[in-house]
C-alpha atoms as a PDB file:
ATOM      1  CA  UNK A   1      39.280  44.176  15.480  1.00  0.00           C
ATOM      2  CA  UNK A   2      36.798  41.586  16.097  1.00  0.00           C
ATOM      3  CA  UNK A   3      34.772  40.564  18.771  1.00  0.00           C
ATOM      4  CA  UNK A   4      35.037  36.240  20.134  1.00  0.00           C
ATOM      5  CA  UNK A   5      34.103  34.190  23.456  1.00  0.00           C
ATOM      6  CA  UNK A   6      34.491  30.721  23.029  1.00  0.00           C
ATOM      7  CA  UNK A   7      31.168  30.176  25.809  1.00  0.00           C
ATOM      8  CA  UNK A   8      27.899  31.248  24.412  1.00  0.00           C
ATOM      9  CA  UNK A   9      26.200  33.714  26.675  1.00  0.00           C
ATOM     10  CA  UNK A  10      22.434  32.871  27.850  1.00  0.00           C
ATOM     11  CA  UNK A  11      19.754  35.430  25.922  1.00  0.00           C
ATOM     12  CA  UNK A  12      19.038  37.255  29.736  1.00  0.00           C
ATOM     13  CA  UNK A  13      22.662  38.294  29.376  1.00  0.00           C
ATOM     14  CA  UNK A  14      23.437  39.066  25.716  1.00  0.00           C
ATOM     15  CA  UNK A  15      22.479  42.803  25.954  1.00  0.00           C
ATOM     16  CA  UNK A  16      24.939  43.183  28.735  1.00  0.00           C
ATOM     17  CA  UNK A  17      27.480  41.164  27.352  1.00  0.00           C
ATOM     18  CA  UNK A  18      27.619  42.793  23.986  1.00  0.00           C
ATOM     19  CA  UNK A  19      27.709  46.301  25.330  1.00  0.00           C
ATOM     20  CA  UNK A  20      31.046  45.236  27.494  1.00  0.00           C
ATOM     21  CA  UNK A  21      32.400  43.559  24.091  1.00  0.00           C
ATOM     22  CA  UNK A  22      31.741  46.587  22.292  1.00  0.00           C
ATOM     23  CA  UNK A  23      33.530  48.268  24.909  1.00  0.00           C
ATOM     24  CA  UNK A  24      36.498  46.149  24.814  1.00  0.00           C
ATOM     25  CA  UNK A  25      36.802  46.351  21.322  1.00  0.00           C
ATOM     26  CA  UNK A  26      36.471  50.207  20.904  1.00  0.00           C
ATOM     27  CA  UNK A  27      39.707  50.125  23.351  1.00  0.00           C
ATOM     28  CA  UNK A  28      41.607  47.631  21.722  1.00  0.00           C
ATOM     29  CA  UNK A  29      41.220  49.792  18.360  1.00  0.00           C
ATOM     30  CA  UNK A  30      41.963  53.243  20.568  1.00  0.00           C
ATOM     31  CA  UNK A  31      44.694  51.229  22.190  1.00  0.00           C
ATOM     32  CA  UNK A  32      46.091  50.510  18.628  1.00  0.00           C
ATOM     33  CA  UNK A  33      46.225  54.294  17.680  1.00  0.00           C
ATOM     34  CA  UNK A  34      47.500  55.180  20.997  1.00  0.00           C
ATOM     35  CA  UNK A  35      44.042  56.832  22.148  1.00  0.00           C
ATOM     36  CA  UNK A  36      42.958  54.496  24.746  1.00  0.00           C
ATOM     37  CA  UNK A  37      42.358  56.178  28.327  1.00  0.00           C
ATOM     38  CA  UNK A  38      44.056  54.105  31.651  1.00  0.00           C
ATOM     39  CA  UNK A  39      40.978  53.553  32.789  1.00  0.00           C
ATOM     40  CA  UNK A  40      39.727  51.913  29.577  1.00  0.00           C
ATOM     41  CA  UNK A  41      42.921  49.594  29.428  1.00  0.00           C
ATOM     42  CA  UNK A  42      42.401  48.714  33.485  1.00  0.00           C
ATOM     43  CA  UNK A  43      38.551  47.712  32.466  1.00  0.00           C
ATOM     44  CA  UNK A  44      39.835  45.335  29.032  1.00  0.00           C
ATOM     45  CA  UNK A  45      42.305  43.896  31.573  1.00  0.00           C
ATOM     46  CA  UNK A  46      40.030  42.803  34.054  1.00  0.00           C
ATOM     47  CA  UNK A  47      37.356  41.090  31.689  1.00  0.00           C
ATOM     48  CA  UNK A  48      39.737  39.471  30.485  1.00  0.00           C
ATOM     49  CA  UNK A  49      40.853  37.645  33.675  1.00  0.00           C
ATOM     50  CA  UNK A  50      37.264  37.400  34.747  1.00  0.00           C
ATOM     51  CA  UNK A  51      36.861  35.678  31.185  1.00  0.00           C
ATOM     52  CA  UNK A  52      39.297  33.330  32.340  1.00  0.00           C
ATOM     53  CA  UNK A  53      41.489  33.956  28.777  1.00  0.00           C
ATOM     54  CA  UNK A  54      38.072  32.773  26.797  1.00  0.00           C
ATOM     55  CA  UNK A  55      38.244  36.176  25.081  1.00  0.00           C
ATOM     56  CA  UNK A  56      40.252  35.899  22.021  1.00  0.00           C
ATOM     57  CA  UNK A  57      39.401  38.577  19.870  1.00  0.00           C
ATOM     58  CA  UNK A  58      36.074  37.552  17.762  1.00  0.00           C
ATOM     59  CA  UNK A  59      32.793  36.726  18.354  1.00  0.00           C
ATOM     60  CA  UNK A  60      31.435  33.150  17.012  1.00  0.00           C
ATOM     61  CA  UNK A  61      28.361  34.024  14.159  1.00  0.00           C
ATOM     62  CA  UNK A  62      24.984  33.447  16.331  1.00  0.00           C
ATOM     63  CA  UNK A  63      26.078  33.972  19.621  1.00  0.00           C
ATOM     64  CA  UNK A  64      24.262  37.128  19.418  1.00  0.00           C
ATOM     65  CA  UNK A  65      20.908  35.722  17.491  1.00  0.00           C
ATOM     66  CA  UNK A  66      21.996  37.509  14.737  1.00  0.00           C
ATOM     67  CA  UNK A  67      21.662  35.183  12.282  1.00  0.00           C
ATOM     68  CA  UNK A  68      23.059  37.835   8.922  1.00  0.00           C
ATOM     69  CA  UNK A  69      26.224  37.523  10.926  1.00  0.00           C
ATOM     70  CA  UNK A  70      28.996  38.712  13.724  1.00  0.00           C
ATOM     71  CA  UNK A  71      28.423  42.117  14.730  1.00  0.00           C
ATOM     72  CA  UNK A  72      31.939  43.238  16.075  1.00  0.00           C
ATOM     73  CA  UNK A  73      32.872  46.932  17.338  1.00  0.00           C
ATOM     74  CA  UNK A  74      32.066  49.114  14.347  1.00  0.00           C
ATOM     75  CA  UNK A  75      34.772  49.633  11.491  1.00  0.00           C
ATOM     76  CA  UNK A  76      34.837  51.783   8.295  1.00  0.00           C
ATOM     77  CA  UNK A  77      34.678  50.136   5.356  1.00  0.00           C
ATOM     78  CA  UNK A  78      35.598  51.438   1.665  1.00  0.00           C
ATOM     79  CA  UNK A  79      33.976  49.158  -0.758  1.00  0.00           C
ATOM     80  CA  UNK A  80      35.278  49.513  -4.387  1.00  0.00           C
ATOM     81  CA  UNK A  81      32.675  47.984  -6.824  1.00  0.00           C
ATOM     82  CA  UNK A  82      29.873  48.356  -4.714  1.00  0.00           C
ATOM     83  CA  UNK A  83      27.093  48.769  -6.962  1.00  0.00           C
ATOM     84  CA  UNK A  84      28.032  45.307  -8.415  1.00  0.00           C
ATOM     85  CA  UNK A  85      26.170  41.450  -8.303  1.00  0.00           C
ATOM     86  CA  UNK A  86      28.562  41.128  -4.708  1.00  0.00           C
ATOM     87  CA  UNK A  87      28.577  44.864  -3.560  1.00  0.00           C
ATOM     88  CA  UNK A  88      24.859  44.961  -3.493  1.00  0.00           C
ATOM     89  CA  UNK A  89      24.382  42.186  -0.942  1.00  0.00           C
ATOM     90  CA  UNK A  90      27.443  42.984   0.200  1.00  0.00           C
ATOM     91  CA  UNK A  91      26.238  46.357   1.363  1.00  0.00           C
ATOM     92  CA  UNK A  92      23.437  45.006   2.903  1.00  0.00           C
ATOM     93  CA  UNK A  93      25.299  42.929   5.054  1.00  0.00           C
ATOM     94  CA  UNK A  94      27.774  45.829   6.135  1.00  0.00           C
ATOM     95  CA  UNK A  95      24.935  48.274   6.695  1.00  0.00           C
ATOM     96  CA  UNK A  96      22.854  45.737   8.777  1.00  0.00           C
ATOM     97  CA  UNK A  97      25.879  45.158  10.663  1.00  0.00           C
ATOM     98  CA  UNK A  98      26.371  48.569  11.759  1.00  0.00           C
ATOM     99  CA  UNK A  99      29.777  49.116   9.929  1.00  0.00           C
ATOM    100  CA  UNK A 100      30.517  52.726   8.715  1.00  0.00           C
ATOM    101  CA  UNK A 101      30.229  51.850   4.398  1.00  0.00           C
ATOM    102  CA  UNK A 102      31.737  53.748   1.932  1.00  0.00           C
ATOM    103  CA  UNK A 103      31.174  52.933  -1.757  1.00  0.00           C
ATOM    104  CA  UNK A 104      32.612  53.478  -4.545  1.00  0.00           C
ATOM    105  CA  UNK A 105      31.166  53.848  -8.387  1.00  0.00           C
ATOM    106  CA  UNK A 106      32.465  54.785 -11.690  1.00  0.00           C
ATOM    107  CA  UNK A 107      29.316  57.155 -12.289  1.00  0.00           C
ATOM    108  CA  UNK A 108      27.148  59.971 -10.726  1.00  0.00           C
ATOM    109  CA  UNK A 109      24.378  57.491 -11.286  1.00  0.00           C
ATOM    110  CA  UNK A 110      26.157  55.140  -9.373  1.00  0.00           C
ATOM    111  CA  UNK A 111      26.639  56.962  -6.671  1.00  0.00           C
ATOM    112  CA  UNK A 112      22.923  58.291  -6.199  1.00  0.00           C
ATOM    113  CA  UNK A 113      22.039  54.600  -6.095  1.00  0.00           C
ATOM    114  CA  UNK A 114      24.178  53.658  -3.395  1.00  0.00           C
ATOM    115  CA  UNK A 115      23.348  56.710  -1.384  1.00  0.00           C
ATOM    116  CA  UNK A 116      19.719  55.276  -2.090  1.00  0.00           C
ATOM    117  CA  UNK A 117      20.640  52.350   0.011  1.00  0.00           C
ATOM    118  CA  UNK A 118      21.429  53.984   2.562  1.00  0.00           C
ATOM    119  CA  UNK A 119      25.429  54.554   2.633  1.00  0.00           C
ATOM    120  CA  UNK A 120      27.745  57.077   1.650  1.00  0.00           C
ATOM    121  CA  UNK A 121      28.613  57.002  -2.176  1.00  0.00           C
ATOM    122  CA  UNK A 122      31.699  58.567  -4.068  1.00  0.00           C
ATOM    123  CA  UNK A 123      32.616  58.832  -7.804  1.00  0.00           C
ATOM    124  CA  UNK A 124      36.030  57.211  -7.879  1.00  0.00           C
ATOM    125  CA  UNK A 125      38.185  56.556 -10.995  1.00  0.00           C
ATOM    126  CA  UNK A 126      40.580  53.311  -9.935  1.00  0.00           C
ATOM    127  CA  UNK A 127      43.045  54.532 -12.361  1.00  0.00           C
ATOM    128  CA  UNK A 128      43.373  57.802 -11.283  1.00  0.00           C
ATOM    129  CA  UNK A 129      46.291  57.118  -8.658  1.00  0.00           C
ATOM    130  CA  UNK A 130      46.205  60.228  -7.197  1.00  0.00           C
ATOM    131  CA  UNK A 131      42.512  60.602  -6.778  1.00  0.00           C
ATOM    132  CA  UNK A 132      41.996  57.104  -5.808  1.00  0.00           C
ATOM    133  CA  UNK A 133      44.532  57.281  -3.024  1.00  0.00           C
ATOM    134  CA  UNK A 134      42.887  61.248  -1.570  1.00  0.00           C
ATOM    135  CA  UNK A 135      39.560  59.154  -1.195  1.00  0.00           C
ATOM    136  CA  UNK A 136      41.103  56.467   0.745  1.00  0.00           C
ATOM    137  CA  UNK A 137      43.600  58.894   2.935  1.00  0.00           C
ATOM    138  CA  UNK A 138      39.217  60.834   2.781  1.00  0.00           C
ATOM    139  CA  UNK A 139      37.569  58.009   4.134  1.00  0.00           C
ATOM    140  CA  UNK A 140      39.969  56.468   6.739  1.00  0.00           C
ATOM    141  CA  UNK A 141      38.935  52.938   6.281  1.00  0.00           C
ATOM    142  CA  UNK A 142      40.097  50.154   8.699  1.00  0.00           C
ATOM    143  CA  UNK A 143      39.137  47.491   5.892  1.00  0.00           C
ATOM    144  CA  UNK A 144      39.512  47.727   1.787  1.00  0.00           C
ATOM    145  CA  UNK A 145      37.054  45.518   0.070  1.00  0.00           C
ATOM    146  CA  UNK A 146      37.601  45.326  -3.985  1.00  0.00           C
ATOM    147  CA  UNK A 147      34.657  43.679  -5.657  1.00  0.00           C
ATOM    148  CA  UNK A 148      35.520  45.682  -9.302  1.00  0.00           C
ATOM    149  CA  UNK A 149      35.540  43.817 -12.403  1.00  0.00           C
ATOM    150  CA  UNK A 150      34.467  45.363 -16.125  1.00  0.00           C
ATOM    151  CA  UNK A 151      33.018  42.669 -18.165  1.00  0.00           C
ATOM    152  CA  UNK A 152      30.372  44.445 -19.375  1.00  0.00           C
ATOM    153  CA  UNK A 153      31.547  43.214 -22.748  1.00  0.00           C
ATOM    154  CA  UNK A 154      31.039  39.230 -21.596  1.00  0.00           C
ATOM    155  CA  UNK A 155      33.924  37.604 -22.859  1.00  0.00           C
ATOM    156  CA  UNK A 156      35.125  39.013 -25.932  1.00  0.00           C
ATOM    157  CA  UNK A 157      38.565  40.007 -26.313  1.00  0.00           C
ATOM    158  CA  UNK A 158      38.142  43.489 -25.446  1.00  0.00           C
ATOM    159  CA  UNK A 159      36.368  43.050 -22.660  1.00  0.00           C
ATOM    160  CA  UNK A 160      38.537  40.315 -21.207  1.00  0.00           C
ATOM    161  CA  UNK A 161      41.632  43.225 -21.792  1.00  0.00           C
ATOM    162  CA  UNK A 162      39.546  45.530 -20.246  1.00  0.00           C
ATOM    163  CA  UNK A 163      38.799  43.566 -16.897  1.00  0.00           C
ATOM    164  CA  UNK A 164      42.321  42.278 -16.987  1.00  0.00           C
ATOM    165  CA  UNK A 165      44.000  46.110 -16.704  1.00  0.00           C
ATOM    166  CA  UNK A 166      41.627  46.815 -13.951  1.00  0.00           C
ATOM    167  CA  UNK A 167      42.434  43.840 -11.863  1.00  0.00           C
ATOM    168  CA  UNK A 168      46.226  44.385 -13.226  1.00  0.00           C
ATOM    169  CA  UNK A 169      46.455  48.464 -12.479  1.00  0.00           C
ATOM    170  CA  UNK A 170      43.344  48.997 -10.751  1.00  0.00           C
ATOM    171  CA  UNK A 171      44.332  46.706  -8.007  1.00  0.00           C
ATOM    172  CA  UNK A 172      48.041  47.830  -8.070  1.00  0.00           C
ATOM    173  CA  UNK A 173      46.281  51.408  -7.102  1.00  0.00           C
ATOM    174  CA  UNK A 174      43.940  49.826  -4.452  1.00  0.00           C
ATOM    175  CA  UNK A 175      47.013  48.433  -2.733  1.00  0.00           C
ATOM    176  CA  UNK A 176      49.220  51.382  -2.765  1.00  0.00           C
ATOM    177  CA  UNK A 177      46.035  53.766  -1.369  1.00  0.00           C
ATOM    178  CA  UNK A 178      45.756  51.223   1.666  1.00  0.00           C
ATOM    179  CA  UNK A 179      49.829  51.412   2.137  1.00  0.00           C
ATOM    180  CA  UNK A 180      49.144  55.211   2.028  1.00  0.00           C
ATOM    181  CA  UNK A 181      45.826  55.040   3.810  1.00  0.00           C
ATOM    182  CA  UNK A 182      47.787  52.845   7.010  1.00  0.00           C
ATOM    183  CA  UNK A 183      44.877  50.562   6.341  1.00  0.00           C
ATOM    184  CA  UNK A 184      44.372  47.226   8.375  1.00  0.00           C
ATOM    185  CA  UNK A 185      43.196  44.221   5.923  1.00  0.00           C
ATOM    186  CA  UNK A 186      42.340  44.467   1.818  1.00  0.00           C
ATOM    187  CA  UNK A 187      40.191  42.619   0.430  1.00  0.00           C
ATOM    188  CA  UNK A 188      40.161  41.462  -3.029  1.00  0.00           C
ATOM    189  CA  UNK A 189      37.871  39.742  -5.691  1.00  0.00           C
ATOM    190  CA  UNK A 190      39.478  36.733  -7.826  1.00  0.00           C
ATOM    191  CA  UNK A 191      38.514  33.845  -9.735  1.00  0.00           C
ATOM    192  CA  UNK A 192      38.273  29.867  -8.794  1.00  0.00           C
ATOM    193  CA  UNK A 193      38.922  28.832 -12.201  1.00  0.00           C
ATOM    194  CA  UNK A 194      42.783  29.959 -12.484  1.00  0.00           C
ATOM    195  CA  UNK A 195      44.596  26.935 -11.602  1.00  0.00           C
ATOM    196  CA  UNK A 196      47.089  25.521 -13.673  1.00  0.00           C
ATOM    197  CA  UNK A 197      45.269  21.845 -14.797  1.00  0.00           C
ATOM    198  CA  UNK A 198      45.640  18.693 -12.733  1.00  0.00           C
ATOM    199  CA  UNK A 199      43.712  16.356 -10.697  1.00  0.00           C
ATOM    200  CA  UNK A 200      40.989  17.374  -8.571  1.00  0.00           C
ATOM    201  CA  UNK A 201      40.101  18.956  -6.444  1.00  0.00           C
ATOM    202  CA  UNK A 202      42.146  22.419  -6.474  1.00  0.00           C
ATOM    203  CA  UNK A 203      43.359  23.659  -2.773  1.00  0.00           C
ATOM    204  CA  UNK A 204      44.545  27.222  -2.389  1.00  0.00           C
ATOM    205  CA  UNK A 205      48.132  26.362  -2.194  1.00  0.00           C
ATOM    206  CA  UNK A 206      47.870  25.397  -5.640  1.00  0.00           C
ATOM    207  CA  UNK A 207      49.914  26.833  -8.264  1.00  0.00           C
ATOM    208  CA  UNK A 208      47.629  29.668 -10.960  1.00  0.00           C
ATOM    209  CA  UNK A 209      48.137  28.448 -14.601  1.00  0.00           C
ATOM    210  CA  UNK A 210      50.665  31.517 -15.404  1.00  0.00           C
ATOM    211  CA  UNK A 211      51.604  29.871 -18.590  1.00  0.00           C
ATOM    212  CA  UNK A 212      47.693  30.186 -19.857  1.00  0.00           C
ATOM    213  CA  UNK A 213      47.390  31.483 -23.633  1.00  0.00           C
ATOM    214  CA  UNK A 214      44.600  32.608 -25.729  1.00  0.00           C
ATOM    215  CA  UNK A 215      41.472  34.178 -24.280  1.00  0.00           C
ATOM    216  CA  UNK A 216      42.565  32.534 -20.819  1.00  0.00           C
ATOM    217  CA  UNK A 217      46.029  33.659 -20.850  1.00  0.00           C
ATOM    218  CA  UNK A 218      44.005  37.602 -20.765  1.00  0.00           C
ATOM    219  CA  UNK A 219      42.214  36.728 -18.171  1.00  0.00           C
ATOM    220  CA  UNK A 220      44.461  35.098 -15.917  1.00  0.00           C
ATOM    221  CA  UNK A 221      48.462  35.399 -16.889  1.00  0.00           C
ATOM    222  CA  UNK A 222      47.349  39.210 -17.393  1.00  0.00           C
ATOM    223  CA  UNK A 223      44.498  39.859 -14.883  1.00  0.00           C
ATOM    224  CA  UNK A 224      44.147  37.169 -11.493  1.00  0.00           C
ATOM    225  CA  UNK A 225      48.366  36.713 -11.537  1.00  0.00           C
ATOM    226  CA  UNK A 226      49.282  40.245 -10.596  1.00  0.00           C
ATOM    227  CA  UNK A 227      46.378  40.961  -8.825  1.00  0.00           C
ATOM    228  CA  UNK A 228      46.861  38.121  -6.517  1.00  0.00           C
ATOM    229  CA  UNK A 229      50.600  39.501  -6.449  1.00  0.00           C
ATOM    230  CA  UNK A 230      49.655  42.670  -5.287  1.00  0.00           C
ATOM    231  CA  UNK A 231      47.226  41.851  -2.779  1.00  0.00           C
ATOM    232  CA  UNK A 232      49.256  39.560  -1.019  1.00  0.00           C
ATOM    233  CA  UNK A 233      53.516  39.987  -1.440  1.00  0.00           C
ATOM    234  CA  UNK A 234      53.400  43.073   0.521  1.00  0.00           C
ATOM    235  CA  UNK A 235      53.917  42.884   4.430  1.00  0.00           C
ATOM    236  CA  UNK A 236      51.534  46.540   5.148  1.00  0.00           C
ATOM    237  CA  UNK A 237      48.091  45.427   5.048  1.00  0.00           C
ATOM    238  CA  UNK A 238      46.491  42.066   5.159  1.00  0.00           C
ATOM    239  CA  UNK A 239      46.047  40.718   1.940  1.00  0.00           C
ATOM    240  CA  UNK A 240      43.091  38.363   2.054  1.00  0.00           C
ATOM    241  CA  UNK A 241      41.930  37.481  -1.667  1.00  0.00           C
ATOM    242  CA  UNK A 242      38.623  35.615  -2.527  1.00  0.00           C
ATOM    243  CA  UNK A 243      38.848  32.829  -5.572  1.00  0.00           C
ATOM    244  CA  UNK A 244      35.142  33.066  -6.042  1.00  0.00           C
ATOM    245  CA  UNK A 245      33.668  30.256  -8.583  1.00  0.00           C
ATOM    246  CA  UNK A 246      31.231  30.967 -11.185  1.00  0.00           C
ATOM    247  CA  UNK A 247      28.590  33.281 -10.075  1.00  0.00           C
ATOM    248  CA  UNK A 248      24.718  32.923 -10.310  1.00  0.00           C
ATOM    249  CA  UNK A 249      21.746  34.613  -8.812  1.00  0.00           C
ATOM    250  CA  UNK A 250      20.571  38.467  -8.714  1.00  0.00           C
ATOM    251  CA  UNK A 251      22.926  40.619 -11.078  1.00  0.00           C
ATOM    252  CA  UNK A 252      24.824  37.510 -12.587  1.00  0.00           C
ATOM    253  CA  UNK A 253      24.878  36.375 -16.192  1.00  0.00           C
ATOM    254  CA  UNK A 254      23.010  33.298 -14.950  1.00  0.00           C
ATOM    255  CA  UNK A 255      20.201  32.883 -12.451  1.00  0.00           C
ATOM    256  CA  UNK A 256      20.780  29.347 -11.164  1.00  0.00           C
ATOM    257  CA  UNK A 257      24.111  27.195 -11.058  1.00  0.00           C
ATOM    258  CA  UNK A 258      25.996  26.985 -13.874  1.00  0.00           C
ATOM    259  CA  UNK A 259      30.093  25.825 -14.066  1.00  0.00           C
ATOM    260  CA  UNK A 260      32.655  23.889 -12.324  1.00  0.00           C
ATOM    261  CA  UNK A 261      32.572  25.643  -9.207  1.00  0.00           C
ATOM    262  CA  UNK A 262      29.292  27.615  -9.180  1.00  0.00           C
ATOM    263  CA  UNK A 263      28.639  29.952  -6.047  1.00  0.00           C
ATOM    264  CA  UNK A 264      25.297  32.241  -5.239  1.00  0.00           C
ATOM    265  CA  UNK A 265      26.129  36.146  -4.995  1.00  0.00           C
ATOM    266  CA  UNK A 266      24.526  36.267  -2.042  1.00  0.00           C
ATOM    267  CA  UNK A 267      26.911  33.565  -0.594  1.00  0.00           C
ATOM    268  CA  UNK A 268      29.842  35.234  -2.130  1.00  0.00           C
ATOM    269  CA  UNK A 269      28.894  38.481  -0.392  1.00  0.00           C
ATOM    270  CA  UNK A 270      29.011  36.464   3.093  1.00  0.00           C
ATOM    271  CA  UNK A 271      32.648  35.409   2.685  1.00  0.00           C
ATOM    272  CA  UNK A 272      33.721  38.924   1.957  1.00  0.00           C
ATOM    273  CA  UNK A 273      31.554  40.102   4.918  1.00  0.00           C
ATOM    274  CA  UNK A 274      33.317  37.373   7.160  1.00  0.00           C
ATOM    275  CA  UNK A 275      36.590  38.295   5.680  1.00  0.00           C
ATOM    276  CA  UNK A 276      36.441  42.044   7.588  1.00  0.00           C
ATOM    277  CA  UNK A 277      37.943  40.094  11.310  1.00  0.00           C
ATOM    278  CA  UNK A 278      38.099  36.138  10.271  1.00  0.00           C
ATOM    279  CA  UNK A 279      41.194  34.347   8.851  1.00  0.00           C
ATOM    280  CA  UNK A 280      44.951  34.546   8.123  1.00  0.00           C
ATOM    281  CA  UNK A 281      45.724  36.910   5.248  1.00  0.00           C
ATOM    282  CA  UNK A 282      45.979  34.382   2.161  1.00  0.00           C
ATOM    283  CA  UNK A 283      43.613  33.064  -0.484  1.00  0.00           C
ATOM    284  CA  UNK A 284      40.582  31.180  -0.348  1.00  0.00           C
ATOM    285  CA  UNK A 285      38.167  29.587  -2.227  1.00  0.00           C
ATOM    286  CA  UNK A 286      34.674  30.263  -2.242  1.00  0.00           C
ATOM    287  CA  UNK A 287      32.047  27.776  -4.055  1.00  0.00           C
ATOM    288  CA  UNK A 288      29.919  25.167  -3.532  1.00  0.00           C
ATOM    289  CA  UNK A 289      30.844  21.924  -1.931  1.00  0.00           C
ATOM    290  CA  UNK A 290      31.191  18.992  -4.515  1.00  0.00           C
ATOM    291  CA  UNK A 291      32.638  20.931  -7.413  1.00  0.00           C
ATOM    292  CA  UNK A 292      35.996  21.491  -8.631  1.00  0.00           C
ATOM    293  CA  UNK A 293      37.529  23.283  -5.589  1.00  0.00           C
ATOM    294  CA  UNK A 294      38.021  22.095  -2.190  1.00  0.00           C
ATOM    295  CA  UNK A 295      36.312  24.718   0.166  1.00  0.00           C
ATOM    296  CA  UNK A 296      37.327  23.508   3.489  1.00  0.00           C
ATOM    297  CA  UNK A 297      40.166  26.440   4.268  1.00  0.00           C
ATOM    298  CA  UNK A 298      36.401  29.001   3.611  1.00  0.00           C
ATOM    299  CA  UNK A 299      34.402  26.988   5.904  1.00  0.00           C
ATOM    300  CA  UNK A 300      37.045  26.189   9.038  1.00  0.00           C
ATOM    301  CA  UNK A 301      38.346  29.776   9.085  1.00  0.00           C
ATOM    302  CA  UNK A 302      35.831  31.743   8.016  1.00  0.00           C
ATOM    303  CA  UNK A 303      33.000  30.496   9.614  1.00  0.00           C
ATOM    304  CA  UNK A 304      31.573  30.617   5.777  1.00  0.00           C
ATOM    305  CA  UNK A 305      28.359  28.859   4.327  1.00  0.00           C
ATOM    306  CA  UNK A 306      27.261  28.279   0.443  1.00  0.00           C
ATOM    307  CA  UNK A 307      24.405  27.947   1.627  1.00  0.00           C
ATOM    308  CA  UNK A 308      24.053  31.463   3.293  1.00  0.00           C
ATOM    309  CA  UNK A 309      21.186  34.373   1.600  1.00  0.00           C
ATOM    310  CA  UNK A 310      20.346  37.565   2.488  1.00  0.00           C
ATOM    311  CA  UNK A 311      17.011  37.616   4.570  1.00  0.00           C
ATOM    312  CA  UNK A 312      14.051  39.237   2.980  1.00  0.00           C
ATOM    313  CA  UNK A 313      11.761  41.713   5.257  1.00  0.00           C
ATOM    314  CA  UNK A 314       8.036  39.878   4.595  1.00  0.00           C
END
């Protein structure tokens, strides 16, 4: 559920205007889990005539002055890989935004950092099926985001292996505890570099190079193919997957841009934020403009920005 008037409301009656949003929103969710009161149904029925049909279900980024992003009715959010170079900003973001964050990490450590940030933390094995799927069915998410990767390695063999089974089974297990879990959209983490070769630029309808070999063949005939597969051939839950390009800034291998299709972490965090009430389910890429991938699906239906960072408190 997301919040959207096509108008921009003066600043005297933003306050207002977001409280009857919120409002609206709340009922449309209740509505959707058959809680919703007649009262509540007769009052999101008459804004929207009064609205003249200009409600449409999200709010535009800045309408509010909020210039981090949308803030929509609240939704609960179970981030897998969130003590990662995207789950950190990514947290931010959610947090700021008033959404109810639960994060996942593979250690106690893990955990006490994200409950350091101000969210609530859980030790979660993705393997463990079982386990995995009780934490989802737990937390009653609306929204799965999965930012996990293991590359802790780099890019040696075993490390690629190890990165590919987690996007290969780890994902598998994501999707099945949001089938269990009756949850709305799933978000996934993927790669901007897995296109089979020809001329630039590469668009999202693009084939993925499943005949790869080597090194790349582990990485993506073994890893990005069935984790793309899972995430979106299955007709429960919104599959929305992210074909991020090479990453730089805070947390990355490299600090400034570096590869075909470089994006900031910062930025990347943004799209996945975005991704919670904006766009079709389907892949997208997310990188800078002028490198390898063309980024207009991002930016037209996402709202999305490369050029987007976190704002730091002076």
């Amino acid at each position: 559920m997301s919040l959207h008037t096509e108008t921009p409301l003066r600043p005297a009656a933003t306050g207002i205007a977001f409280r009857v949003l919120a409002l609206v929103g709340r009922n449309e969710v209740q509505q959707e889990r058959g809680l919703a009161s007649a009262p509540n149904r007769l009052f999101a029925g008459l804004f929207r005539t009064a609205t003249r049909g200009r409600y449409t279900g999200r709010w535009p980024l800045g309408t509010l002055g909020r210039e981090q992003g949308a803030r929509g009715a609240p939704m609960n959010v179970f981030l897998a890989g969130a003590t990662g170079a995207i789950g950190r900003p990514l947290v931010s973001l959610l947090r700021d935004a008033s959404h109810c964050v639960i994060g996942t990490s593979r250690s106690a450590a893990g955990k006490a950092t994200l409950e350091g940030l101000g969210i609530q933390g859980m030790v979660v094995d993705v393997f463990d099926r079982e386990t995995l799927e009780h934490a989802v069915l737990e937390a009653k998410p609306d929204v799965i985001i999965h930012q996990l990767t293991d590359l802790s390695g780099g890019t040696d063999p075993q490390s690629l292996e190890r990165n590919a089974r987690l996007r290969r089974e780890g994902t598998a297990n994501l999707t099945h505890a949001a089938r269990a879990g009756r949850v709305k959209r799933l978000i996934a983490q993927s790669i901007a570099w897995a296109y089979a070769p020809k001329e630039l630029p590469y668009y999202e309808s693009d084939p993925l190079d499943e005949e790869a070999d080597g090194l790349r063949g582990i990485s993506v005939r073994d890893g990005v193919v069935p984790l793309e597969r899972s995430v979106l051939r299955q007709a429960e839950v919104e599959g929305v997957v992210l074909r991020y390009g090479q990453l730089y800034g805070p947390g990355a291998w490299s600090a400034n841009p570096t590869g075909s299709s470089p994006v900031h972490v910062e930025a990347a965090a943004y799209a996945a934020f975005l991704a919670l009430d904006r766009g079709a389910p389907g892949a997208y890429n997310i990188a800078e403009p002028g490198g390898a991938v063309a980024i207009t699906k991002a930016v037209e239906r996402l709202g999305w920005s490369a050029d987007f960072r976190l704002q730091r408190k002076e």
